[in-house]
N, C-alpha and C. Protein backbone atom coordinates (compact mmCIF):
# COMPACT_ATOMS: atom_id res chain seq x y z
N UNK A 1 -8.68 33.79 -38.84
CA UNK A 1 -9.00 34.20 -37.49
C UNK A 1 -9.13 35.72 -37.48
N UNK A 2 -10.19 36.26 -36.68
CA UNK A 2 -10.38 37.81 -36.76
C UNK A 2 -9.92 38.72 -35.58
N UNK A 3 -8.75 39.34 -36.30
CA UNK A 3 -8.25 40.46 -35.21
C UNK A 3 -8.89 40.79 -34.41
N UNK A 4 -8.50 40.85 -33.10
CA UNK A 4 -9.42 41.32 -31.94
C UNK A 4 -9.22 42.89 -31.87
N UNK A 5 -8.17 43.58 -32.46
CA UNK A 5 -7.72 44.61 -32.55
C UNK A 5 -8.65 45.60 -33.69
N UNK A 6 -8.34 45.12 -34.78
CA UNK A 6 -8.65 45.69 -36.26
C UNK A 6 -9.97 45.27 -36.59
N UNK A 7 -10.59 43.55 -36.18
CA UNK A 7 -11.26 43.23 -37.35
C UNK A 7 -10.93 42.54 -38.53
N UNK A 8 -9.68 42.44 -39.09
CA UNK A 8 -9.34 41.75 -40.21
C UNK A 8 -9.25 40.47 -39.95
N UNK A 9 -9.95 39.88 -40.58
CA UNK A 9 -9.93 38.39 -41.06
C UNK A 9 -8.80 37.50 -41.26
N UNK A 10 -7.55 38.48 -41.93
CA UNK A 10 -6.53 37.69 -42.15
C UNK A 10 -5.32 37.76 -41.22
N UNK A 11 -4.48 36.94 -40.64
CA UNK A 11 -3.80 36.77 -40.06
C UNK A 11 -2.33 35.50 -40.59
N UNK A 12 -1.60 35.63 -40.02
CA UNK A 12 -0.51 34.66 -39.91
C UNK A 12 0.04 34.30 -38.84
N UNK A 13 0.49 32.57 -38.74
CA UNK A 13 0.54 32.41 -37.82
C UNK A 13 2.19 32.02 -37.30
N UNK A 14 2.93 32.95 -36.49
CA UNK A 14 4.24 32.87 -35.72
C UNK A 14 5.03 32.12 -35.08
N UNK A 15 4.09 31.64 -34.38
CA UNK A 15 4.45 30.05 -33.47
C UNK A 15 3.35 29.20 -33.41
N UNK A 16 3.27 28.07 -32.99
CA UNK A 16 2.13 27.36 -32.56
C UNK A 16 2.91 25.91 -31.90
N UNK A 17 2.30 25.81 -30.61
CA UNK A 17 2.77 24.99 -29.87
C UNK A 17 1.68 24.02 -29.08
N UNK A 18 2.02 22.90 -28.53
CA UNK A 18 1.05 21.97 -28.05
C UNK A 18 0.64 22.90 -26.04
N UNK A 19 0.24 22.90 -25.41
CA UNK A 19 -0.43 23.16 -24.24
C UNK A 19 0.65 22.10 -23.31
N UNK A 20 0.41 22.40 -22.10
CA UNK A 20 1.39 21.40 -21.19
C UNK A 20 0.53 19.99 -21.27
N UNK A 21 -0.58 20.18 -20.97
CA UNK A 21 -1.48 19.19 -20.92
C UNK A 21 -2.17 18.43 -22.46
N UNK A 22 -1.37 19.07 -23.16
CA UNK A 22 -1.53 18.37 -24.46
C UNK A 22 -2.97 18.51 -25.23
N UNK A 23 -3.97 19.23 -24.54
CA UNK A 23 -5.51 18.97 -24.84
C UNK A 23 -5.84 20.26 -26.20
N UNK A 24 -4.93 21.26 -26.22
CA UNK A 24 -5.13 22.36 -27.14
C UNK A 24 -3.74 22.64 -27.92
N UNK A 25 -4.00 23.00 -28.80
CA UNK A 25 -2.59 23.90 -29.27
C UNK A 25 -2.54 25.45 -29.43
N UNK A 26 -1.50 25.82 -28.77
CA UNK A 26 -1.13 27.79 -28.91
C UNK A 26 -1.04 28.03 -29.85
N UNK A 27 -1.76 29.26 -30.53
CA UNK A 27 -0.91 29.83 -31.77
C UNK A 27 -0.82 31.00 -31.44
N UNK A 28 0.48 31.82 -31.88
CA UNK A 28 0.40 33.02 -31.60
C UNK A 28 0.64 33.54 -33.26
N UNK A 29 -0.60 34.77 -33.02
CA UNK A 29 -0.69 35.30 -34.72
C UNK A 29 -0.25 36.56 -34.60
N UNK A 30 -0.49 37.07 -36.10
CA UNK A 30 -0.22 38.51 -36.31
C UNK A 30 -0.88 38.98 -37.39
N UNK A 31 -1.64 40.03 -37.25
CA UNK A 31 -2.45 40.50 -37.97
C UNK A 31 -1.49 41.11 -39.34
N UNK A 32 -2.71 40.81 -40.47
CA UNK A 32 -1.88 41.12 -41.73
C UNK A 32 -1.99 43.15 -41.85
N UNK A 33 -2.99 43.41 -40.70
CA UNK A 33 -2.90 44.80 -41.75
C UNK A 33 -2.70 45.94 -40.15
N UNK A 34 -3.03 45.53 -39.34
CA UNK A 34 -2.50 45.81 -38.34
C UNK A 34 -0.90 46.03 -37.29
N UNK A 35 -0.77 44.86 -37.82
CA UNK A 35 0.44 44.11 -37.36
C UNK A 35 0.60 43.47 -36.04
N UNK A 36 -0.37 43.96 -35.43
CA UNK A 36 -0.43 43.35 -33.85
C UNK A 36 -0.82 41.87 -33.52
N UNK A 37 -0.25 41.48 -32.14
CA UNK A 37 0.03 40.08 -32.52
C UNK A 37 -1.09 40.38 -31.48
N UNK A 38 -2.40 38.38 -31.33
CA UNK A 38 -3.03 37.84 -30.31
C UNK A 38 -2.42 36.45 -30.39
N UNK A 39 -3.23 35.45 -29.58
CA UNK A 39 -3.16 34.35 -28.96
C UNK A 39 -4.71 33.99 -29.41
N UNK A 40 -4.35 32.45 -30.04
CA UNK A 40 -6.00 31.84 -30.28
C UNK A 40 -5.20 30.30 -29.65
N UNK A 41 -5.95 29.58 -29.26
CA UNK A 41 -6.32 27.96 -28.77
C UNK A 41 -7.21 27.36 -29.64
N UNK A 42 -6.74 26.49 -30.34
CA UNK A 42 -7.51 25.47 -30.78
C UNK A 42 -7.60 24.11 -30.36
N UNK A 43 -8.86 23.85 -30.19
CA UNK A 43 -9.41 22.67 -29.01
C UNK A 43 -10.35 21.51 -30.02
N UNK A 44 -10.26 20.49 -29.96
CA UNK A 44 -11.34 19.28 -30.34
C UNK A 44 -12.16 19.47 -30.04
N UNK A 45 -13.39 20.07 -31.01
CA UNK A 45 -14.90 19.79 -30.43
C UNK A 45 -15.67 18.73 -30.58
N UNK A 46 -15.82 18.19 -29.09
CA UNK A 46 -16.67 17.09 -28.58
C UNK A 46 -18.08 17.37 -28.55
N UNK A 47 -19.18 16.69 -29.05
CA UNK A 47 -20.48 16.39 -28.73
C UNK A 47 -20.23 16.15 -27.42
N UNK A 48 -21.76 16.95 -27.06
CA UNK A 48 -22.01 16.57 -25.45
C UNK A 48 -22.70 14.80 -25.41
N UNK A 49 -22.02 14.60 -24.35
CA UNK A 49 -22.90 13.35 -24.01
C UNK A 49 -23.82 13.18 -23.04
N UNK A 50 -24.81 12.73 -22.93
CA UNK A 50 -25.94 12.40 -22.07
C UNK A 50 -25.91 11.02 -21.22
N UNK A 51 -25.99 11.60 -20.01
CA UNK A 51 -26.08 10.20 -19.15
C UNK A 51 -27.93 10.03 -18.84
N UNK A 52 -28.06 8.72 -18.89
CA UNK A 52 -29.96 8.45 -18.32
C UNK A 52 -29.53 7.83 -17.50
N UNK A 53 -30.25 8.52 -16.72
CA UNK A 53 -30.36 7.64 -15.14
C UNK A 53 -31.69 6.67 -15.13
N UNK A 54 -31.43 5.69 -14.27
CA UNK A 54 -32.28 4.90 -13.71
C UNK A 54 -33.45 5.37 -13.80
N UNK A 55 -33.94 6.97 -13.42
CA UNK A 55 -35.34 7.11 -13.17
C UNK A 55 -35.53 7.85 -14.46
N UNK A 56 -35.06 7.82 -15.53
CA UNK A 56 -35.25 7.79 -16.90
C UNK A 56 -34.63 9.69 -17.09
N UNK A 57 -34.51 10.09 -15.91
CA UNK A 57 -34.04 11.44 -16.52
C UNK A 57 -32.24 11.75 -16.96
N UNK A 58 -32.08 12.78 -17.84
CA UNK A 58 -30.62 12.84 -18.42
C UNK A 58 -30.03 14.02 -17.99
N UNK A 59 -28.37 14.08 -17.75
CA UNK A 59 -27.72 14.94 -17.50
C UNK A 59 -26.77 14.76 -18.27
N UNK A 60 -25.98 15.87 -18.21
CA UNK A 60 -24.43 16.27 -19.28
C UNK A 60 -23.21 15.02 -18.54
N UNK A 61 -23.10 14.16 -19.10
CA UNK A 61 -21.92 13.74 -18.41
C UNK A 61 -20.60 14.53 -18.03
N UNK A 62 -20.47 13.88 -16.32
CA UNK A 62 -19.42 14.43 -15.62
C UNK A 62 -18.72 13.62 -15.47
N UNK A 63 -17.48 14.39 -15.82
CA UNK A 63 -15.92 13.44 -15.52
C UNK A 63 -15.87 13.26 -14.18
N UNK A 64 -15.62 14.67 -13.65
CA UNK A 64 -15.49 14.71 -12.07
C UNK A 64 -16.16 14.27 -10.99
N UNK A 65 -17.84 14.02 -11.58
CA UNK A 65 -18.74 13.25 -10.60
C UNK A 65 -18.24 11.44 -10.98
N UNK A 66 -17.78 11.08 -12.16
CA UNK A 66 -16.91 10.14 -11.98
C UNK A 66 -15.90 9.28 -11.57
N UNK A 67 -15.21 10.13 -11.86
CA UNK A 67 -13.86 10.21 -10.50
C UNK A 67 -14.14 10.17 -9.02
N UNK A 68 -14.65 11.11 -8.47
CA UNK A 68 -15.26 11.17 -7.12
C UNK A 68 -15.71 9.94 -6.87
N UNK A 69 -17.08 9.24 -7.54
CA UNK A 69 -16.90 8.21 -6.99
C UNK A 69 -15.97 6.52 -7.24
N UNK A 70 -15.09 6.74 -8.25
CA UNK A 70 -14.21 5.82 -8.44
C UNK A 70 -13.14 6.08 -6.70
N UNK A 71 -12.92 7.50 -6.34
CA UNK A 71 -12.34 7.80 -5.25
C UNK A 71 -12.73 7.27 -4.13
N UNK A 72 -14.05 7.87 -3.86
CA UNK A 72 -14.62 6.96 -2.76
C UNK A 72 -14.64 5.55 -2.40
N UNK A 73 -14.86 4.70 -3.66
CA UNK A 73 -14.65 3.43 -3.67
C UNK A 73 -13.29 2.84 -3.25
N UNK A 74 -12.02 3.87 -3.41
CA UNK A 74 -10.28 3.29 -3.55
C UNK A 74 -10.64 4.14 -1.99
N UNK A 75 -11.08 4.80 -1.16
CA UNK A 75 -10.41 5.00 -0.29
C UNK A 75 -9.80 4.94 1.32
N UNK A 76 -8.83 4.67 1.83
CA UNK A 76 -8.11 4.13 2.16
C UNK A 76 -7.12 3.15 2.07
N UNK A 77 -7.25 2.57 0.60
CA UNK A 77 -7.05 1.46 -0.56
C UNK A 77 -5.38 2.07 -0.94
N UNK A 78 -4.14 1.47 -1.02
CA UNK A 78 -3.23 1.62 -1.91
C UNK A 78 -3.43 1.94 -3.48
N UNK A 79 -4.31 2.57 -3.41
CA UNK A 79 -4.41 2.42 -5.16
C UNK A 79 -3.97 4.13 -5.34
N UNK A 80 -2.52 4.23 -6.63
CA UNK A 80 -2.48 4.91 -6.59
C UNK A 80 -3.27 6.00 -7.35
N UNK A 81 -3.03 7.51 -7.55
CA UNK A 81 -4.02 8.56 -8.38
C UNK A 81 -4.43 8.21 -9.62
N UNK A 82 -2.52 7.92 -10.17
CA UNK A 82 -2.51 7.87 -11.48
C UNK A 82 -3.40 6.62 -12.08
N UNK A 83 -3.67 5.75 -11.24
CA UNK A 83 -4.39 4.47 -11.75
C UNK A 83 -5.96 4.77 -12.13
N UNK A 84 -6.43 5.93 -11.43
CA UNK A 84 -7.43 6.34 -10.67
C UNK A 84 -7.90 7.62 -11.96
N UNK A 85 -6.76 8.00 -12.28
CA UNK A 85 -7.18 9.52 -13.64
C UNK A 85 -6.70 8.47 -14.84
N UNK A 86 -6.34 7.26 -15.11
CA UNK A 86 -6.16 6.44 -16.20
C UNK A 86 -7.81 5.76 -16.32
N UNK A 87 -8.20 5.26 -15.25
CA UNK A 87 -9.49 4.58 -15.63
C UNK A 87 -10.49 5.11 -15.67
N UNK A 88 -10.67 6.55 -15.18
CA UNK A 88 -11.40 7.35 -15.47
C UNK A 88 -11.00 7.51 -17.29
N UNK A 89 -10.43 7.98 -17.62
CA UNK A 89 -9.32 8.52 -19.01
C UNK A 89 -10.61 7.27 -20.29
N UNK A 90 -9.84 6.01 -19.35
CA UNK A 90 -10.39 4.96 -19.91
C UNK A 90 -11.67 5.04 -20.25
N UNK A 91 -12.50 4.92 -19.56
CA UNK A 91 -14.27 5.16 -19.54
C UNK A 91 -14.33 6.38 -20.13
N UNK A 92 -13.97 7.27 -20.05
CA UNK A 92 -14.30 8.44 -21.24
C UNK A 92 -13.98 8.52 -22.63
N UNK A 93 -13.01 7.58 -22.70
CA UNK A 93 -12.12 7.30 -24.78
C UNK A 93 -13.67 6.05 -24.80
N UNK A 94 -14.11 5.32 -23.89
CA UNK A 94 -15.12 4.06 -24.80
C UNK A 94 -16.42 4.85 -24.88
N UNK A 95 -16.79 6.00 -24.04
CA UNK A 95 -18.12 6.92 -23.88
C UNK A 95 -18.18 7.28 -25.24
N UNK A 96 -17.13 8.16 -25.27
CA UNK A 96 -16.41 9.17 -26.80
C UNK A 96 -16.82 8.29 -27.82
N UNK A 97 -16.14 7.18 -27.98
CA UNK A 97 -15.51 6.29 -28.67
C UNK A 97 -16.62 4.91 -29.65
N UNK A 98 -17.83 5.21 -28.55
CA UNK A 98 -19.32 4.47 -28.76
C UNK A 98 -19.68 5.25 -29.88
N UNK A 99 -19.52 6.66 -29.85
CA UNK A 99 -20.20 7.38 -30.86
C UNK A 99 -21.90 7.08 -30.68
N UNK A 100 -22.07 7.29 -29.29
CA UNK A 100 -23.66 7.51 -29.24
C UNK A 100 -23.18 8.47 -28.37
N UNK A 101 -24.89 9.33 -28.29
CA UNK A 101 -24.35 10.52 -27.90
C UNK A 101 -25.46 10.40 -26.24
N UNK A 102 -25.99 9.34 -26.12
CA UNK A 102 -26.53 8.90 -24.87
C UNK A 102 -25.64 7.36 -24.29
N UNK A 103 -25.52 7.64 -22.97
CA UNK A 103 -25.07 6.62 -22.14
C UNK A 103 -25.80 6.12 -21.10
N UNK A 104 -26.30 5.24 -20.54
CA UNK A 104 -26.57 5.00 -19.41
C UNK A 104 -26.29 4.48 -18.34
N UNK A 105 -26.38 4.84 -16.89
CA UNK A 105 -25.34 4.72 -15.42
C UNK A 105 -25.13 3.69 -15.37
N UNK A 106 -25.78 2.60 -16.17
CA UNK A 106 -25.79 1.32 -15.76
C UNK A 106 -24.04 0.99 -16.61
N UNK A 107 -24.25 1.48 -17.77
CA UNK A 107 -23.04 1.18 -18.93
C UNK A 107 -21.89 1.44 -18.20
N UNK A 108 -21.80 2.88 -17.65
CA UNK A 108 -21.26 3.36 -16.96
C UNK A 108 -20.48 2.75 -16.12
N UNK A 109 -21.64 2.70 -15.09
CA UNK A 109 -21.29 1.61 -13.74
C UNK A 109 -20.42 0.30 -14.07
N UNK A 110 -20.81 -0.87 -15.48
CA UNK A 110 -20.26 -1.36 -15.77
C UNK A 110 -19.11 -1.54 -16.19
N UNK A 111 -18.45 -0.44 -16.77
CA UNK A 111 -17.53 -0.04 -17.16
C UNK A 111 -16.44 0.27 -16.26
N UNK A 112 -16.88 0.93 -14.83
CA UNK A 112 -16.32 0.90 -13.51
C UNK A 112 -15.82 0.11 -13.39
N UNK A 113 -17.25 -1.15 -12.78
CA UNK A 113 -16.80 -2.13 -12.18
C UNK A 113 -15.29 -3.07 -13.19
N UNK A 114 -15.13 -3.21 -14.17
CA UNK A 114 -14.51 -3.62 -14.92
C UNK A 114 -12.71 -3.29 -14.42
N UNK A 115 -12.91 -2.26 -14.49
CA UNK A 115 -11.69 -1.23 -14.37
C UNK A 115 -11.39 -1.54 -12.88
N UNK A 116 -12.40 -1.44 -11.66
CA UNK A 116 -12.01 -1.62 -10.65
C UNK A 116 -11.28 -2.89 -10.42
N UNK A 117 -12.02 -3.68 -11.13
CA UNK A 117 -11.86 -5.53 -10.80
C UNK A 117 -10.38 -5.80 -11.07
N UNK A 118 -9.96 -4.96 -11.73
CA UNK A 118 -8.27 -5.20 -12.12
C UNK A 118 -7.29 -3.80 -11.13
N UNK A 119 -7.78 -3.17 -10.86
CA UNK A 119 -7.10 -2.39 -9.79
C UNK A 119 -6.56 -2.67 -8.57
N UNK A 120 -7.87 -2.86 -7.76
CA UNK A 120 -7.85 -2.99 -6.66
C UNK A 120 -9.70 -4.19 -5.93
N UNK A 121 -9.21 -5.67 -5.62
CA UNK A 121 -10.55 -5.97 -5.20
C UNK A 121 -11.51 -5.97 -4.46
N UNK A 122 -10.90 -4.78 -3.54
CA UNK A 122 -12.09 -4.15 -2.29
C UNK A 122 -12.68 -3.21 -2.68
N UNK A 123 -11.76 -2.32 -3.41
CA UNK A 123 -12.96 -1.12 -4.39
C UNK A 123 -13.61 -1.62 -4.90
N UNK A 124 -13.36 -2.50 -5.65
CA UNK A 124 -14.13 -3.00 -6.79
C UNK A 124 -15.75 -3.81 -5.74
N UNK A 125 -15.28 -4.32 -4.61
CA UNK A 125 -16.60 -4.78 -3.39
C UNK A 125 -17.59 -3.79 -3.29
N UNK A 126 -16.77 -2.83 -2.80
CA UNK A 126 -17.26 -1.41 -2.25
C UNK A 126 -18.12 -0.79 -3.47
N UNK A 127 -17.32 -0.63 -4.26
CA UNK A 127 -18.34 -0.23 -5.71
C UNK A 127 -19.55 -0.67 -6.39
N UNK A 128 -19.37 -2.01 -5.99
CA UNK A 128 -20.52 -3.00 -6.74
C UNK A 128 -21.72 -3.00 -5.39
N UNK A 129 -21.02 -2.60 -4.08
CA UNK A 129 -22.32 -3.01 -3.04
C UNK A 129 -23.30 -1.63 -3.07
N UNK A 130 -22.84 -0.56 -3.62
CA UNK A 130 -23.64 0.76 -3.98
C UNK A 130 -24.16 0.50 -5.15
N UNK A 131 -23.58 0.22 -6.43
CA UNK A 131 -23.74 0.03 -7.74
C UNK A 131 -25.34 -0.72 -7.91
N UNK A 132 -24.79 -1.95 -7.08
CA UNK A 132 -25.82 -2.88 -7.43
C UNK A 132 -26.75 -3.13 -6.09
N UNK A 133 -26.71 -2.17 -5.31
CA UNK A 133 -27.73 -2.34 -4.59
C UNK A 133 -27.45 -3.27 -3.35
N UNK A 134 -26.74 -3.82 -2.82
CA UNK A 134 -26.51 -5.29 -2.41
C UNK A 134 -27.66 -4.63 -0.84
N UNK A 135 -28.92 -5.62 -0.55
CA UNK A 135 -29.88 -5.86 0.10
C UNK A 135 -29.03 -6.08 1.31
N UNK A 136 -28.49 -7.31 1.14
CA UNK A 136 -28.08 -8.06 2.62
C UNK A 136 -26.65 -8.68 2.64
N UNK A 137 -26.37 -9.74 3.44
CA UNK A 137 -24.71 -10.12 3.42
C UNK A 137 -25.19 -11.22 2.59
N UNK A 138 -25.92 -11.72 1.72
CA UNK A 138 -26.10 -13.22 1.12
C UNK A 138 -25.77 -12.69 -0.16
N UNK A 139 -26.52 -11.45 -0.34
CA UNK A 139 -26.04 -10.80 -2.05
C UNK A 139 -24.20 -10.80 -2.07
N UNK A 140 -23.93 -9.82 -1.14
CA UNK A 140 -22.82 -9.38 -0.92
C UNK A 140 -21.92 -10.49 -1.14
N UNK A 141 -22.39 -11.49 -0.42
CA UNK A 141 -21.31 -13.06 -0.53
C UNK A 141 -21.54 -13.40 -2.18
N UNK A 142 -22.91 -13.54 -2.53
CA UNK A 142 -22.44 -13.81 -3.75
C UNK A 142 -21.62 -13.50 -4.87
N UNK A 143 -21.68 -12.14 -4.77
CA UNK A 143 -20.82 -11.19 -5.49
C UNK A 143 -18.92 -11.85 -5.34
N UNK A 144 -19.08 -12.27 -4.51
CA UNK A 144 -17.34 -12.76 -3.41
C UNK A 144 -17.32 -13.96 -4.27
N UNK A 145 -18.72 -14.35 -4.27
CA UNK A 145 -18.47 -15.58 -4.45
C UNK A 145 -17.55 -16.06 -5.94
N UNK A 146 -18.71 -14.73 -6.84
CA UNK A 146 -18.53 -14.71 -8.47
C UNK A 146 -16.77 -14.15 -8.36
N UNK A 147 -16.59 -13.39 -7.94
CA UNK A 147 -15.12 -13.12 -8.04
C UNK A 147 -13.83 -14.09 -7.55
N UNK A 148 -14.08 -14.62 -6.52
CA UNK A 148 -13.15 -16.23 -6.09
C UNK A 148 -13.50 -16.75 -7.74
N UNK A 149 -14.47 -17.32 -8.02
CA UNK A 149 -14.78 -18.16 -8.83
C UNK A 149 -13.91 -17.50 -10.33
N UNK A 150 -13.77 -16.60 -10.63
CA UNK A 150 -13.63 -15.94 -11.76
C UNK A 150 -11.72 -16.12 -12.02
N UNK A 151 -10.73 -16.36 -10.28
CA UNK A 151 -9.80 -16.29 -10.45
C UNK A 151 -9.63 -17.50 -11.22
């Protein structure tokens, strides 16, 4: 690692500790010819992933535009946060985890609905009547219908 001070290349490292949030680790160094200490973070580098939308165009996948609407779907719903930053968590380790570096909303969406269906079963209504479009109350029933049927 290169002194931010000196320039030298070489360093040693003093402490190194995990982050609260577990996602990086601290190291605190010290320069070999300097002697002055910095701070470096080392982080997992992730490939970006690509979401295609429906109308064939791609964006950087967002966690947070994820969440948001897993939120919208739970709300007023008993469902608590933590259920809510787990199934998000979830859908991002199988995104990762596909090892393709394109996804599409539909996979996505599916992947939702999945997660919802065991949460909570009005989000999971609410989700699928945006998701999938639902036209009228005959779709909508069917959807009711497939889920009665499924218990």
């Amino acid at each position: 690692m290169k002194c931010m001070y000196c320039g030298c290349t070489d360093s040693k490292v003093i402490d190194s500790r995990a982050t609260d949030d577990g996602s990086s680790i601290r190291r605190r160094r010290e320069c070999t010819e300097c002697g002055r200490r910095f701070t470096t973070y080392e982080t997992v580098e992730t490939t970006p992933i690509l979401v295609i939308k429906a109308s064939g165009t791609r964006e950087m996948f967002d966690e947070n535009k994820l969440k948001g609407g897993i939120i919208k779907s739970c709300e007023k719903r008993p469902v608590p946060m933590y259920k809510i930053d787990k199934l998000v968590d979830d859908i991002k380790k199988q995104i990762y985890n596909s090892l393709d570096q394109e996804v599409t909303t539909k996979q996505i969406g599916e992947m939702v609905m999945v997660g919802l269906k065991e949460i909570d079963e009005v989000a999971y209504v609410r989700f699928a009547s945006v998701y999938r479009s639902f036209k009228d109350v005959s779709t909508f029933m069917k959807e009711l219908e497939k889920m009665i049927k499924s218990k």
